[in-house]
Protein backbone atom coordinates (compact mmCIF):
# COMPACT_ATOMS: atom_id res chain seq x y z
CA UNK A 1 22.17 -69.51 -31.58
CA UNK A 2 25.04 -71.03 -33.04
CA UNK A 3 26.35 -72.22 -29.70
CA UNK A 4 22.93 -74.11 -29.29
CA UNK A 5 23.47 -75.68 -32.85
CA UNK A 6 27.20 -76.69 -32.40
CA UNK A 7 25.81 -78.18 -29.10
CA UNK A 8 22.98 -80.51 -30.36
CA UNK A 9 25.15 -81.56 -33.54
CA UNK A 10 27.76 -82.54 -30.93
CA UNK A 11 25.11 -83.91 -28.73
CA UNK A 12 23.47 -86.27 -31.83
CA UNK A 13 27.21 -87.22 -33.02
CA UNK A 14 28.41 -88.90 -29.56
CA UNK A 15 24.71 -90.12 -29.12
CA UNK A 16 24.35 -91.75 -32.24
CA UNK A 17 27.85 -93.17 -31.89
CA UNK A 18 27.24 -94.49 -28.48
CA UNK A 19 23.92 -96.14 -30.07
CA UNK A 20 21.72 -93.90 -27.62
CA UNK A 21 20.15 -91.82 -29.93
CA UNK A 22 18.42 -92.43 -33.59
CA UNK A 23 19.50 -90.57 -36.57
CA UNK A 24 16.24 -90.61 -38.38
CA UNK A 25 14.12 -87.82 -38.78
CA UNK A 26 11.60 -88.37 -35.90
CA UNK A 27 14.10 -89.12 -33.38
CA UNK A 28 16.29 -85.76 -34.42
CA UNK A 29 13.36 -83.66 -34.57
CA UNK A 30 12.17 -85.22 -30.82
CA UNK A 31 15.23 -84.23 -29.62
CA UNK A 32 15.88 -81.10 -31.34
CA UNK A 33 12.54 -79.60 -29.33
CA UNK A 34 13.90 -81.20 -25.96
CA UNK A 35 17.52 -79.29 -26.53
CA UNK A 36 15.91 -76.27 -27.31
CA UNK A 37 13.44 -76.50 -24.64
CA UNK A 38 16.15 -77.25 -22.07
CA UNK A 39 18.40 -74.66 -23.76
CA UNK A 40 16.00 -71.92 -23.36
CA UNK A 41 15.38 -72.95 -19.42
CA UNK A 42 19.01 -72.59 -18.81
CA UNK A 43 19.36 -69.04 -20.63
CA UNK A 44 16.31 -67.94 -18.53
CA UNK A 45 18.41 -69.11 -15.16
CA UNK A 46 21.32 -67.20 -16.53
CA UNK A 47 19.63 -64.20 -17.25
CA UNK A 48 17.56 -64.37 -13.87
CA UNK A 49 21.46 -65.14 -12.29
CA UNK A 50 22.83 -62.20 -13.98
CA UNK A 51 19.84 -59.34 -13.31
CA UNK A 52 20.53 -60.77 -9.57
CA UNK A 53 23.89 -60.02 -9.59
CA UNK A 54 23.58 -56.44 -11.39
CA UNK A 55 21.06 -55.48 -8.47
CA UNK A 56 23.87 -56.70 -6.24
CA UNK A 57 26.45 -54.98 -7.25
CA UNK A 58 24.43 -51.30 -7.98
CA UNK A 59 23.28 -51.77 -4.88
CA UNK A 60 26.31 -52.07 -3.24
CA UNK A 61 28.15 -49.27 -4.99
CA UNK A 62 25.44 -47.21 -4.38
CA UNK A 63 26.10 -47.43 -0.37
């Protein structure tokens, strides 16, 4: 969680200084649910990723 929240602050500070993104309420909250949405996608690849790889490897000491 606090990886996620570094990110988007980081994420609003070189948008909003690069004059992509609005610093008003609407605009952060917009983009607050499309980080989090894409930030939960990604952790669900990860995890998927990692079970993959566990089953790999038991598998293969298991031989």
């Amino acid at each position: 969680m606090v990886n996620f929240g570094s990110q988007f602050i980081a994420f609003l500070l070189i948008g909003s200084l690069l004059g992509i993104l609005p610093l008003n309420v609407e605009g952060i909250m917009i983009n607050l649910f499309l980080a989090w949405g894409l930030y939960s996608l990604v952790i669900r690849v990860r995890r998927h990723e990692l079970n993959k790889l566990a089953l790999a490897i038991n598998k293969r000491l298991s031989n």
